[in-house]
PDB file of N, CA and C in Angstrom:
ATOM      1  N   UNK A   1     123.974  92.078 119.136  1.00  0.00           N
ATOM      2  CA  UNK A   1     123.285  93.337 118.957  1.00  0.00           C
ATOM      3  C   UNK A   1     122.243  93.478 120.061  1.00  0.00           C
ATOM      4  N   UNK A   2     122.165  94.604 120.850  1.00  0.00           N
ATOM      5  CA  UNK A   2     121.365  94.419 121.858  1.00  0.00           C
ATOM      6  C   UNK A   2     120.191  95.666 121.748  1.00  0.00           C
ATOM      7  N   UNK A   3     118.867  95.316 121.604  1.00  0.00           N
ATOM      8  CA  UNK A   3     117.687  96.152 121.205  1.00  0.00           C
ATOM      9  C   UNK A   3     116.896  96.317 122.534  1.00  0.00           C
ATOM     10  N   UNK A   4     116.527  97.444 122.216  1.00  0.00           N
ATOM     11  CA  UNK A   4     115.500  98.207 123.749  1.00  0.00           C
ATOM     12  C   UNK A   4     114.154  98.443 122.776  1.00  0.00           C
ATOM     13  N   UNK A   5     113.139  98.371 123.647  1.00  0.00           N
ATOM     14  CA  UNK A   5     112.318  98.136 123.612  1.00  0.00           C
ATOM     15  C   UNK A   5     111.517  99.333 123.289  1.00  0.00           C
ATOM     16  N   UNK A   6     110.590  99.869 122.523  1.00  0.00           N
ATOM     17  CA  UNK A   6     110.136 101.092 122.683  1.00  0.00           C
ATOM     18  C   UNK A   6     108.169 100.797 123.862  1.00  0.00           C
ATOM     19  N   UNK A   7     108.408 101.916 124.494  1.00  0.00           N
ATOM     20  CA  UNK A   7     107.331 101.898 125.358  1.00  0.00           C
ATOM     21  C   UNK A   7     106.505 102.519 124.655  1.00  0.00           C
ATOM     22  N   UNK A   8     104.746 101.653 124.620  1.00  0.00           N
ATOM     23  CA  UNK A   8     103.891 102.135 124.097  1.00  0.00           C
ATOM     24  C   UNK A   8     103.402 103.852 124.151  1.00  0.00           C
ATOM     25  N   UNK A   9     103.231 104.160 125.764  1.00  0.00           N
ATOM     26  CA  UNK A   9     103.430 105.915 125.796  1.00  0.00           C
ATOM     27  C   UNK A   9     104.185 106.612 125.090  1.00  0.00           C
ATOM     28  N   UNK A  10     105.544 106.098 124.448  1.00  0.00           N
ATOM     29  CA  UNK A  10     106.037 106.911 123.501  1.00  0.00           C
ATOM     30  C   UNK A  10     105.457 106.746 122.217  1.00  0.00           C
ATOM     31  N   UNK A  11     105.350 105.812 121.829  1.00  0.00           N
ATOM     32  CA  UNK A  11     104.931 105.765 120.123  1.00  0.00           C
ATOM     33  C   UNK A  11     103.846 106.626 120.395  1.00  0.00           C
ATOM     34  N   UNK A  12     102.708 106.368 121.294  1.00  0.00           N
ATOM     35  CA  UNK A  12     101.087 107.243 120.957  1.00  0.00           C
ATOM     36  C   UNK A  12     102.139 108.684 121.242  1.00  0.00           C
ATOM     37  N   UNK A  13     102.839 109.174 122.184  1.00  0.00           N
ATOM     38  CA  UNK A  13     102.951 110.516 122.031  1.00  0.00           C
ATOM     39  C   UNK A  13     103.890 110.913 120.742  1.00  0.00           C
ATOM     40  N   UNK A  14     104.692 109.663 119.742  1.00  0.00           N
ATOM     41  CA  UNK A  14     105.283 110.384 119.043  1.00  0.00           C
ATOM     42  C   UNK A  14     104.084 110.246 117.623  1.00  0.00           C
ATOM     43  N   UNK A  15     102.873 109.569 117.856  1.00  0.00           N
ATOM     44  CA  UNK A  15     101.917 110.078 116.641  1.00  0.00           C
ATOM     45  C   UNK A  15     101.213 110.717 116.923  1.00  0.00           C
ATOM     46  N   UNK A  16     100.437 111.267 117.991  1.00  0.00           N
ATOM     47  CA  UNK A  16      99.617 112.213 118.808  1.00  0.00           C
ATOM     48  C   UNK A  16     100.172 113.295 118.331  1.00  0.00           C
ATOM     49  N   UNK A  17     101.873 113.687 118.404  1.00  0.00           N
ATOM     50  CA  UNK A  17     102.657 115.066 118.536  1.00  0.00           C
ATOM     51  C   UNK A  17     101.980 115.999 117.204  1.00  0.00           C
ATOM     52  N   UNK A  18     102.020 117.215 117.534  1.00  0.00           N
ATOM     53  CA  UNK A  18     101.608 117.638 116.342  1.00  0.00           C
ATOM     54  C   UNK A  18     102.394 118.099 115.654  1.00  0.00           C
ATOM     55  N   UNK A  19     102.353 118.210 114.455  1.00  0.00           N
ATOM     56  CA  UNK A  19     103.690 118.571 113.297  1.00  0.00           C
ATOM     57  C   UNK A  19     103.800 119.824 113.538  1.00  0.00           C
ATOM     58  N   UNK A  20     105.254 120.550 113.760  1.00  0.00           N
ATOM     59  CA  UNK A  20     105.260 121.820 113.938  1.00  0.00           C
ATOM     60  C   UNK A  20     105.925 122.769 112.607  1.00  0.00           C
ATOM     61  N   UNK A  21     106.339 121.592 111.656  1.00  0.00           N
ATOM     62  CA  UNK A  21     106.606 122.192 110.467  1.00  0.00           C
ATOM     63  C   UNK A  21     105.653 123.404 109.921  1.00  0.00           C
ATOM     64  N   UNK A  22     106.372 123.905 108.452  1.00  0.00           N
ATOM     65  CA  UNK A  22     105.287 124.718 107.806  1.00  0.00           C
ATOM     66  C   UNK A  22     104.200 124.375 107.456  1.00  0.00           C
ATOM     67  N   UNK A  23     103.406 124.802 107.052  1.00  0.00           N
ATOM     68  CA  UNK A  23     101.669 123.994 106.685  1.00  0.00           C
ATOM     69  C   UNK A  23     101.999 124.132 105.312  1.00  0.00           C
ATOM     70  N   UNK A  24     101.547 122.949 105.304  1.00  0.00           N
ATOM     71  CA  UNK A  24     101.017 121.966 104.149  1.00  0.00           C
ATOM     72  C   UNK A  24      99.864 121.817 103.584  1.00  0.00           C
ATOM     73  N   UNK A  25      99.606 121.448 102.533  1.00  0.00           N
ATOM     74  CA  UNK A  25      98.494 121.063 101.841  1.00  0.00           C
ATOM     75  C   UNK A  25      97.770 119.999 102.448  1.00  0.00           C
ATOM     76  N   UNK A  26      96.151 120.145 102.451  1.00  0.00           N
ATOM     77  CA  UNK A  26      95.921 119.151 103.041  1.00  0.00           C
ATOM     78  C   UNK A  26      95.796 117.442 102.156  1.00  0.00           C
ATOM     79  N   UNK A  27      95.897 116.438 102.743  1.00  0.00           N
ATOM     80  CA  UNK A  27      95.589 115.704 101.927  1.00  0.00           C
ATOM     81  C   UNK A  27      94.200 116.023 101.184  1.00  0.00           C
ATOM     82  N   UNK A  28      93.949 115.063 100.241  1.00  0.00           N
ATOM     83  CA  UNK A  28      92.600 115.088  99.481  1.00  0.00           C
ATOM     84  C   UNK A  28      92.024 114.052  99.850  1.00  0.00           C
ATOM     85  N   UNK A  29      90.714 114.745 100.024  1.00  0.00           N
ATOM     86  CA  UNK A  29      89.690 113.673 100.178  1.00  0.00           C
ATOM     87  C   UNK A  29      88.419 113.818  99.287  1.00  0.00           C
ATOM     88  N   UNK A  30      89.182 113.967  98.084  1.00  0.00           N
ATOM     89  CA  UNK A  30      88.105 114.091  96.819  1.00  0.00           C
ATOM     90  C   UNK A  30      88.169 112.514  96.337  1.00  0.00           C
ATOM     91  N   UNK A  31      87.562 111.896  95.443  1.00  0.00           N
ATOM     92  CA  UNK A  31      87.784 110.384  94.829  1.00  0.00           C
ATOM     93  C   UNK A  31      87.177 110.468  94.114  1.00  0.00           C
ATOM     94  N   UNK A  32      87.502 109.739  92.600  1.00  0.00           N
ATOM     95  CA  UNK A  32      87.041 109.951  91.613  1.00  0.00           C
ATOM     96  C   UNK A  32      85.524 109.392  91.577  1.00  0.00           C
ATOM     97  N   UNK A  33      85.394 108.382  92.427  1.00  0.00           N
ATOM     98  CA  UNK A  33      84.198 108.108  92.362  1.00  0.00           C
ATOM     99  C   UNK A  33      83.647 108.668  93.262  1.00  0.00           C
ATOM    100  N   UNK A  34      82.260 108.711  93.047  1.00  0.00           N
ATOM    101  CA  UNK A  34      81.265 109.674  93.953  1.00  0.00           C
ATOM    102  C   UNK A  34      81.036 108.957  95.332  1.00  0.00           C
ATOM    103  N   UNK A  35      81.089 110.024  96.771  1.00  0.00           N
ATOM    104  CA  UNK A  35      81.434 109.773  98.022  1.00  0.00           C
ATOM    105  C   UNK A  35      80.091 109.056  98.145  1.00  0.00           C
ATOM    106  N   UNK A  36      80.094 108.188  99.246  1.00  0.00           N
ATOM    107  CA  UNK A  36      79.039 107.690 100.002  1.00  0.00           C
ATOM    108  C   UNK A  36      78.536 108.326 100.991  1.00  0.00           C
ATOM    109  N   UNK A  37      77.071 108.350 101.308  1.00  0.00           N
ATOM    110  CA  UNK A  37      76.173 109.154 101.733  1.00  0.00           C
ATOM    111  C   UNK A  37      76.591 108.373 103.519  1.00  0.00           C
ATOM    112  N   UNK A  38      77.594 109.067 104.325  1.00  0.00           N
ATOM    113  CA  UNK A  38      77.233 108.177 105.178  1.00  0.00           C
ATOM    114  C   UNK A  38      76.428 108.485 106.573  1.00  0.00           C
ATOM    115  N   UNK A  39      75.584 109.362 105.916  1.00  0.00           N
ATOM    116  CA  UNK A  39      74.771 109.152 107.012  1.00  0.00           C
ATOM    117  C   UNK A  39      73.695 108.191 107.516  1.00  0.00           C
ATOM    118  N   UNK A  40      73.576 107.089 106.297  1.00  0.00           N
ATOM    119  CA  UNK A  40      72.767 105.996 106.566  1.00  0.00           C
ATOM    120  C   UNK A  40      73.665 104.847 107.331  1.00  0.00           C
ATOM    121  N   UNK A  41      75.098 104.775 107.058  1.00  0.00           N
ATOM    122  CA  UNK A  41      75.776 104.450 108.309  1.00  0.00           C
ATOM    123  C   UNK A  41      76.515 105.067 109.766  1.00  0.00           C
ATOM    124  N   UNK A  42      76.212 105.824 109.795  1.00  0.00           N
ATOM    125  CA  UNK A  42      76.877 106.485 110.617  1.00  0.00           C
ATOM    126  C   UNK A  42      75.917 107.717 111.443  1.00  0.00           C
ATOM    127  N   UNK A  43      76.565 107.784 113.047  1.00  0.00           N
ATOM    128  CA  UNK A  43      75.372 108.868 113.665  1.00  0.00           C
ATOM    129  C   UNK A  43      76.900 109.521 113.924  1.00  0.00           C
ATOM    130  N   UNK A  44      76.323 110.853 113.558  1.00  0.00           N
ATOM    131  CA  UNK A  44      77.479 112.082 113.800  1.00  0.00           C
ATOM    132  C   UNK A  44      77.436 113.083 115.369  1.00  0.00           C
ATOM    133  N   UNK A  45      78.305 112.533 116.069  1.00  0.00           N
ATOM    134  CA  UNK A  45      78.258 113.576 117.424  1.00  0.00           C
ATOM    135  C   UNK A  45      79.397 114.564 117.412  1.00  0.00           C
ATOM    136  N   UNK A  46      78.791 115.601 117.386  1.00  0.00           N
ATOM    137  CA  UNK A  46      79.863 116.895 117.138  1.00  0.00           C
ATOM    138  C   UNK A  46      79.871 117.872 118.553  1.00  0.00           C
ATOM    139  N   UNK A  47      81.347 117.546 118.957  1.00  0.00           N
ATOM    140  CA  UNK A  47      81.423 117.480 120.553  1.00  0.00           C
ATOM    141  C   UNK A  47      82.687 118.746 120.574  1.00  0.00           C
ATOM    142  N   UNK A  48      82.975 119.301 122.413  1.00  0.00           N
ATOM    143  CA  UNK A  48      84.866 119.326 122.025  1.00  0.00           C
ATOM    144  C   UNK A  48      84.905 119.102 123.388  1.00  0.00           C
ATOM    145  N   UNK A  49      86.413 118.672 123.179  1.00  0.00           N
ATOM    146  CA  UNK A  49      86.845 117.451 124.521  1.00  0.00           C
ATOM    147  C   UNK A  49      87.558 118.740 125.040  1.00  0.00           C
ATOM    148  N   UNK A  50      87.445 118.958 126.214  1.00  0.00           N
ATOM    149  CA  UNK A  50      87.883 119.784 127.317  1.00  0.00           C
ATOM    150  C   UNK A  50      89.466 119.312 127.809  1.00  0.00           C
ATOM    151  N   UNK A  51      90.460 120.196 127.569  1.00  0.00           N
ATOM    152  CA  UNK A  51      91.654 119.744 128.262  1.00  0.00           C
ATOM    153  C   UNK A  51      92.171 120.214 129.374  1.00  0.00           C
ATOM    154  N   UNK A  52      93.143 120.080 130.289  1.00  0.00           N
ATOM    155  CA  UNK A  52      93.410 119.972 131.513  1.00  0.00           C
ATOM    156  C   UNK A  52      93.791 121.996 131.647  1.00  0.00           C
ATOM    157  N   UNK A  53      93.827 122.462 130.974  1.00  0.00           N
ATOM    158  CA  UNK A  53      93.657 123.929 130.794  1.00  0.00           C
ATOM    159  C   UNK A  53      93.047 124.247 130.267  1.00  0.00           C
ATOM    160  N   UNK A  54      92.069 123.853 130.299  1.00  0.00           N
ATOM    161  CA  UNK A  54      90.500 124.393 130.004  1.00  0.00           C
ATOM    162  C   UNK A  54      89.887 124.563 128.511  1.00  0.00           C
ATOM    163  N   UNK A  55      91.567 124.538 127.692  1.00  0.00           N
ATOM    164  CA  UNK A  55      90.916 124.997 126.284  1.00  0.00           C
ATOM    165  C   UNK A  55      89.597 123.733 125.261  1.00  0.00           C
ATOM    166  N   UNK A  56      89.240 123.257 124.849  1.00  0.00           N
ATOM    167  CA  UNK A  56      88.139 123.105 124.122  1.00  0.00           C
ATOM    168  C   UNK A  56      88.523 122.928 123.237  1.00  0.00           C
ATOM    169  N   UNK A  57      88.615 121.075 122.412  1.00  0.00           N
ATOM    170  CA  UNK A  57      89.180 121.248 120.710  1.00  0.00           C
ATOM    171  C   UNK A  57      88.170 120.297 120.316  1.00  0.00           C
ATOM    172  N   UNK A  58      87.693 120.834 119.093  1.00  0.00           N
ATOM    173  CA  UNK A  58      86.411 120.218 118.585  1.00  0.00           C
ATOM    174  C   UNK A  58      86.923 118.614 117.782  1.00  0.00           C
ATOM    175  N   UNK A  59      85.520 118.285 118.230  1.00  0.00           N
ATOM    176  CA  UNK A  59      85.678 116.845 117.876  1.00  0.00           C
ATOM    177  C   UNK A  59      84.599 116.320 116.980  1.00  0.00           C
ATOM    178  N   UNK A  60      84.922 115.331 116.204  1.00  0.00           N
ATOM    179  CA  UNK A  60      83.733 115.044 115.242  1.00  0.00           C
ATOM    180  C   UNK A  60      83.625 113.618 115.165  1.00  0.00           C
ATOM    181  N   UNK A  61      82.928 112.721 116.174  1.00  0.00           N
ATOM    182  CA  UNK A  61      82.418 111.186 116.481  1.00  0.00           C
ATOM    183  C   UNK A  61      81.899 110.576 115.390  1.00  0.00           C
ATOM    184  N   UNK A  62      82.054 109.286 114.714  1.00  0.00           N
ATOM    185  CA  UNK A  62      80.978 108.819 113.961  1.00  0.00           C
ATOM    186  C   UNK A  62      81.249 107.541 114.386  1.00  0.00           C
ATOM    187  N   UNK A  63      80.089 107.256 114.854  1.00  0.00           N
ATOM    188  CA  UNK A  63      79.165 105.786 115.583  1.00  0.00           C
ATOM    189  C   UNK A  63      78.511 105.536 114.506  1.00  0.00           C
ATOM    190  N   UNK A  64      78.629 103.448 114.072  1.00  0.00           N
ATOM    191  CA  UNK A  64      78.211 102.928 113.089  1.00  0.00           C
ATOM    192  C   UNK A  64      76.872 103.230 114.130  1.00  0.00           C
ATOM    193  N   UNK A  65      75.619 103.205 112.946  1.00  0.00           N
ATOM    194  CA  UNK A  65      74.370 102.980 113.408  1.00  0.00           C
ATOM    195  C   UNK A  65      74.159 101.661 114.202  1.00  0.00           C
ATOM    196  N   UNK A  66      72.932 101.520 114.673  1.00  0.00           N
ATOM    197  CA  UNK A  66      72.853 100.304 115.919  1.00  0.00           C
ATOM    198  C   UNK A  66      74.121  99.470 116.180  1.00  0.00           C
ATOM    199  N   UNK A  67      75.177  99.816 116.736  1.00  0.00           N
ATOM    200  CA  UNK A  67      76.245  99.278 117.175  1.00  0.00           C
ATOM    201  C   UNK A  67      76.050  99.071 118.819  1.00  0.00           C
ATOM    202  N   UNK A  68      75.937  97.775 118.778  1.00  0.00           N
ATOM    203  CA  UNK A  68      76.210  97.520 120.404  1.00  0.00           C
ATOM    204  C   UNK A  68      78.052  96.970 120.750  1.00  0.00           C
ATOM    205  N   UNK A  69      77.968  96.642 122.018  1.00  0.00           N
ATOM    206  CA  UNK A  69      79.330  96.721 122.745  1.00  0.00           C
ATOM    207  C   UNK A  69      80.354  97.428 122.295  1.00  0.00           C
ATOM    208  N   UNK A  70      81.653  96.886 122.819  1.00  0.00           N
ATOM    209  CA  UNK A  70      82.533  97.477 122.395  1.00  0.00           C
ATOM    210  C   UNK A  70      83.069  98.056 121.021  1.00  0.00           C
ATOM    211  N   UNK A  71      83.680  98.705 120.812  1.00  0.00           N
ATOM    212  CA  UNK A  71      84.212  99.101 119.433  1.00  0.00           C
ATOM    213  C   UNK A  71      85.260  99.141 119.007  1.00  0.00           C
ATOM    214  N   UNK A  72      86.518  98.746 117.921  1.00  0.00           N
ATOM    215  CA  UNK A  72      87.682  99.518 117.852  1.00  0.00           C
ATOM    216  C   UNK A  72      87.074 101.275 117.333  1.00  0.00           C
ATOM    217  N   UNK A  73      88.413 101.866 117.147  1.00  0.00           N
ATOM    218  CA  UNK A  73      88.310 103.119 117.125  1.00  0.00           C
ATOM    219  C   UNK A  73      89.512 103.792 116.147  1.00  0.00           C
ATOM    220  N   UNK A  74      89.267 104.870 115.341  1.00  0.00           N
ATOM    221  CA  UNK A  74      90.240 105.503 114.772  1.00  0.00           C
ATOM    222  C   UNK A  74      90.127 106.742 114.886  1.00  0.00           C
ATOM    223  N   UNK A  75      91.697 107.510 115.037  1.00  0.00           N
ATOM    224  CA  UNK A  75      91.294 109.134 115.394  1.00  0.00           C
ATOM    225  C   UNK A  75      92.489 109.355 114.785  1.00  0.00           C
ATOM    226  N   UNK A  76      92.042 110.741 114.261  1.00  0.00           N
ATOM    227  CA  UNK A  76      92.947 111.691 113.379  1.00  0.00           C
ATOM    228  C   UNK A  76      92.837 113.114 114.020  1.00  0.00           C
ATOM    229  N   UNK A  77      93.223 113.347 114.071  1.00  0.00           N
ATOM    230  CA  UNK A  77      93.781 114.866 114.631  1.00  0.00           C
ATOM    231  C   UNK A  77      94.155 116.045 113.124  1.00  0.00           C
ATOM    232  N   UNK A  78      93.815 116.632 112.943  1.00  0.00           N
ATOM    233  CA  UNK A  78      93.822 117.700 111.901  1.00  0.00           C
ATOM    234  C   UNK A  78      93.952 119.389 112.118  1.00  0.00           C
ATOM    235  N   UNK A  79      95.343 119.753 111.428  1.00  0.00           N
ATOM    236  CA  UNK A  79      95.571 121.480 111.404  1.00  0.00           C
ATOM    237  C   UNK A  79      94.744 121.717 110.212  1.00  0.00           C
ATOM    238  N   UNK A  80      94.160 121.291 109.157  1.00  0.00           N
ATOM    239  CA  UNK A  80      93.321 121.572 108.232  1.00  0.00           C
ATOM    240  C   UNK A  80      91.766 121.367 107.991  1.00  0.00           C
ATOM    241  N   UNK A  81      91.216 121.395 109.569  1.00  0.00           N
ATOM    242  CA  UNK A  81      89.439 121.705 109.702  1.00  0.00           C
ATOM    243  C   UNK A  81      88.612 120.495 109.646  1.00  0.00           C
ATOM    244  N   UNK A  82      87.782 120.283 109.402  1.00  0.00           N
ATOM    245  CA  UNK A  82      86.450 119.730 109.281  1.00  0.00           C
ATOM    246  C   UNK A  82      85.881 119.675 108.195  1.00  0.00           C
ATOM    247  N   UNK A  83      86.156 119.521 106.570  1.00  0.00           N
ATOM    248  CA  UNK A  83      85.059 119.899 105.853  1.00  0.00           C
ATOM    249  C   UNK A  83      83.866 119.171 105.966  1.00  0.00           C
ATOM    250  N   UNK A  84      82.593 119.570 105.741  1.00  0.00           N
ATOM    251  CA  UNK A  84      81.704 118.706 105.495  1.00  0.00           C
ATOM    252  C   UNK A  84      80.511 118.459 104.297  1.00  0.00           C
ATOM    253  N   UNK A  85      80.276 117.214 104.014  1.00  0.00           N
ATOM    254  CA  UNK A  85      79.572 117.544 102.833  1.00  0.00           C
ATOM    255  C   UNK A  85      78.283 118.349 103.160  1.00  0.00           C
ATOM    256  N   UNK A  86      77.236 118.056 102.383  1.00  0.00           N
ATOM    257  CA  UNK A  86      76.014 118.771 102.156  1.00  0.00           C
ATOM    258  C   UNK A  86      75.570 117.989 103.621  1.00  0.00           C
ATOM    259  N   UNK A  87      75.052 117.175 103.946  1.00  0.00           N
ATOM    260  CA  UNK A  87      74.601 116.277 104.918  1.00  0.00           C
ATOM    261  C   UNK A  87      75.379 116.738 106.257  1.00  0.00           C
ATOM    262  N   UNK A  88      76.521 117.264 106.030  1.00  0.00           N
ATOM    263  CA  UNK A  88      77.119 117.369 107.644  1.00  0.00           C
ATOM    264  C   UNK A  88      77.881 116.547 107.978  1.00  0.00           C
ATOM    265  N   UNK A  89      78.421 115.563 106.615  1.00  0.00           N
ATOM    266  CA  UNK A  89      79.484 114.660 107.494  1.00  0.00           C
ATOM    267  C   UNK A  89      80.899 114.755 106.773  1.00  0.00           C
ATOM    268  N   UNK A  90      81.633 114.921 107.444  1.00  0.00           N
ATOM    269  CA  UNK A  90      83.217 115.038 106.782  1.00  0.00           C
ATOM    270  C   UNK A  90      83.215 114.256 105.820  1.00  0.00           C
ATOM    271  N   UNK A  91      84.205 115.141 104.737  1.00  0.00           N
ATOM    272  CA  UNK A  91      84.788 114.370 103.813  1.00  0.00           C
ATOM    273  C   UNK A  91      86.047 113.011 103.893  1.00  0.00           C
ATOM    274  N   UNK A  92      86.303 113.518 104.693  1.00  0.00           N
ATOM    275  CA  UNK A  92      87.562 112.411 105.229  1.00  0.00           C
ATOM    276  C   UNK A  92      87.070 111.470 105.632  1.00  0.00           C
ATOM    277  N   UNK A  93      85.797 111.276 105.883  1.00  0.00           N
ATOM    278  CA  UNK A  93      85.583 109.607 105.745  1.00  0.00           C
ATOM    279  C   UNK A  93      85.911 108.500 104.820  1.00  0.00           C
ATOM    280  N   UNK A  94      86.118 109.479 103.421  1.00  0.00           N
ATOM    281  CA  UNK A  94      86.682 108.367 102.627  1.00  0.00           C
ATOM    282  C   UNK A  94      87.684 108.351 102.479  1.00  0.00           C
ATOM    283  N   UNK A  95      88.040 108.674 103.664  1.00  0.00           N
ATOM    284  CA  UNK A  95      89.689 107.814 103.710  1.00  0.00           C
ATOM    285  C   UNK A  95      89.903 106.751 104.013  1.00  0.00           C
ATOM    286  N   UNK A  96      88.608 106.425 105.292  1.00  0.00           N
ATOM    287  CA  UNK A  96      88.696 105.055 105.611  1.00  0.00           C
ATOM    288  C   UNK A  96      87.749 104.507 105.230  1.00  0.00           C
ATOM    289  N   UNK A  97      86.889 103.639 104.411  1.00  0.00           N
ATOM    290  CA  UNK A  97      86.057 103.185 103.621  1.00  0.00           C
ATOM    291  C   UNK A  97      85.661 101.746 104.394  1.00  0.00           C
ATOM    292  N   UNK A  98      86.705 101.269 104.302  1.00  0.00           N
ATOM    293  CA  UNK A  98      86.780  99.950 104.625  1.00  0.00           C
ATOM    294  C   UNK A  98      86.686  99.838 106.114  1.00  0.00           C
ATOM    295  N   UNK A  99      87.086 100.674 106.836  1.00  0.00           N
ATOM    296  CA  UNK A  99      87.154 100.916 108.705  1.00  0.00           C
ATOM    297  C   UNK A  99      85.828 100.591 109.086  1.00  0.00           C
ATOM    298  N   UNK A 100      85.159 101.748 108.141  1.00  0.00           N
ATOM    299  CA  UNK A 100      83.429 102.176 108.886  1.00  0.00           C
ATOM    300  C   UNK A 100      82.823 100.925 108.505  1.00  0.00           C
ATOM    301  N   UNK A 101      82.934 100.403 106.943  1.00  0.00           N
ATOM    302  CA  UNK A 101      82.442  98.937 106.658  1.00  0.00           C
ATOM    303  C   UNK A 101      82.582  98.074 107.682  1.00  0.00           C
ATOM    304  N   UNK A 102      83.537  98.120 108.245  1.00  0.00           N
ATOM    305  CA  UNK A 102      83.903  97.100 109.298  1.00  0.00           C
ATOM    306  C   UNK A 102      83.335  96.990 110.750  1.00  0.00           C
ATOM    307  N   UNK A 103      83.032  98.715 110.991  1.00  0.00           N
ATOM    308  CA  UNK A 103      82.094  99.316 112.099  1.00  0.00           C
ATOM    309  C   UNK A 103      83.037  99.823 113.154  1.00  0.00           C
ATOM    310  N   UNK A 104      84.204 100.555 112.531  1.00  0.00           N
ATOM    311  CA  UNK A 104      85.345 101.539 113.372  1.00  0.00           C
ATOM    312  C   UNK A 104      84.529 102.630 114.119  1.00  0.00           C
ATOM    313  N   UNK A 105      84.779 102.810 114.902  1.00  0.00           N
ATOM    314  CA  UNK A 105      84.244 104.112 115.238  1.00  0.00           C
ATOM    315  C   UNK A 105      85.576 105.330 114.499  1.00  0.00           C
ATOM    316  N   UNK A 106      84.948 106.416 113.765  1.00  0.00           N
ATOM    317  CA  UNK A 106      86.112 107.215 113.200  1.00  0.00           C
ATOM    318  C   UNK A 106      86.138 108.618 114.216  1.00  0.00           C
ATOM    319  N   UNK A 107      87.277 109.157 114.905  1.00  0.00           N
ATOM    320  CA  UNK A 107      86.762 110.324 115.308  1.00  0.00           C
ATOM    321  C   UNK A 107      88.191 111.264 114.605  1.00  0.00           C
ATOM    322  N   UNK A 108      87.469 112.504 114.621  1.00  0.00           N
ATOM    323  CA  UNK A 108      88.120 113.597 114.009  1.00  0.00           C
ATOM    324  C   UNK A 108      88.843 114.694 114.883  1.00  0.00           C
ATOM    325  N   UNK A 109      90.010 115.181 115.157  1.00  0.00           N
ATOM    326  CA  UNK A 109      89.641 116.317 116.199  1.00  0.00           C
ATOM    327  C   UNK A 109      90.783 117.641 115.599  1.00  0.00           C
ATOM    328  N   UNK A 110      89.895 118.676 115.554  1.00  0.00           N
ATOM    329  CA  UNK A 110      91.040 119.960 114.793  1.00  0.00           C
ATOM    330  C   UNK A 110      91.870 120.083 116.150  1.00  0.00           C
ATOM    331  N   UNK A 111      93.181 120.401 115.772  1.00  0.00           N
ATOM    332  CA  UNK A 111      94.351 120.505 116.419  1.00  0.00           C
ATOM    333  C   UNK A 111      94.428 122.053 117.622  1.00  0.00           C
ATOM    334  N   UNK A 112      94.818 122.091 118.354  1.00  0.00           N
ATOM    335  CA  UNK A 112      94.846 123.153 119.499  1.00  0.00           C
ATOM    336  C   UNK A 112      94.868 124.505 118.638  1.00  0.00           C
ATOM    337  N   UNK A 113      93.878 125.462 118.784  1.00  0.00           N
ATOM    338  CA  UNK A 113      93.947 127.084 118.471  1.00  0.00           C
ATOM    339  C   UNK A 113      93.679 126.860 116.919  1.00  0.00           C
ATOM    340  N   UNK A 114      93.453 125.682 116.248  1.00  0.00           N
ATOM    341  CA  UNK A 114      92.760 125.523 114.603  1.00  0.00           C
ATOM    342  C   UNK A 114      91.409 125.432 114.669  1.00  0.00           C
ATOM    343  N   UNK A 115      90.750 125.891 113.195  1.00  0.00           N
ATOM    344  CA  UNK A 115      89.498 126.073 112.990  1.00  0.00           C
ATOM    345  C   UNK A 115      88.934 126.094 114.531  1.00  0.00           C
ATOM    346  N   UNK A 116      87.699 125.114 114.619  1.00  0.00           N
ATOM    347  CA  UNK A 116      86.988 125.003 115.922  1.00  0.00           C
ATOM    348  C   UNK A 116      87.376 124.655 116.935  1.00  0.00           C
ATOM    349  N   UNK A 117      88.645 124.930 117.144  1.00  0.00           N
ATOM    350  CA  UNK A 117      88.846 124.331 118.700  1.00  0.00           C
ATOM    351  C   UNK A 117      89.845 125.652 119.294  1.00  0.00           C
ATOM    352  N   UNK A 118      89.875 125.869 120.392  1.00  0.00           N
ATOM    353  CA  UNK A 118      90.295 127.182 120.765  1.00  0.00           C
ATOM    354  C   UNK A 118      91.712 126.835 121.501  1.00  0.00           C
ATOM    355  N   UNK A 119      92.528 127.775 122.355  1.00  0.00           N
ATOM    356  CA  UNK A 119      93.840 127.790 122.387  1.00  0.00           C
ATOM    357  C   UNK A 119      94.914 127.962 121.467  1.00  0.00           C
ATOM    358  N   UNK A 120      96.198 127.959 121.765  1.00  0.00           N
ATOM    359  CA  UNK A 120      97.176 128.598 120.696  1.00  0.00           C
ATOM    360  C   UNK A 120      98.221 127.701 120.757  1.00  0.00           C
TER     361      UNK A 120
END
């Protein structure tokens, strides 16, 4: 049986790709137990990364507090927005609970021509 290899540039572009299906529900990021306040871990930079045609898709950074050197990192890409709690920080942090515990950097970014980020 003879197996080929998949090249890393493909896997990131086949999870990067954005779903072009119908829209969907978004996941939930409600939990029965009550969310954690994370702004005592976390500093929120609310940015948008400029692409090679100029359009602008908003981004939402969260840096563990006093974190020096390097970091791993997690990013999600979203056709369903930004919510944020009262404080200003997404709900979808508790998705990853255990990441930020760990001191992930989480970043968020709405998808081309959705909510805050412009283009079509």
């Amino acid at each position: 049986m003879k197996t080929t290899g998949i090249t890393l540039p493909l896997v990131l572009a086949l999870i990067l790709w954005p779903a072009t299906g119908p829209d969907i529900a978004p996941p939930s990021t409600s939990n029965a137990v009550q969310a954690k306040d994370w702004s005592k871990f976390l500093v929120k930079i609310d940015t948008t990364i400029q692409m090679r045609d100029g359009a602008r898709l908003h981004t939402e950074i969260y840096v563990p507090r006093n974190a020096t050197g390097p970091l791993p990192f997690i990013m999600e890409r979203t056709p369903y927005g930004l919510q944020s709690d009262a404080k200003g920080y997404s709900g979808r942090l508790n998705s990853y609970p255990e990441l930020v515990e760990d001191g992930y950097i989480v970043v968020y970014q709405d998808l081309r021509g959705r909510f805050g980020s412009e283009g079509e």
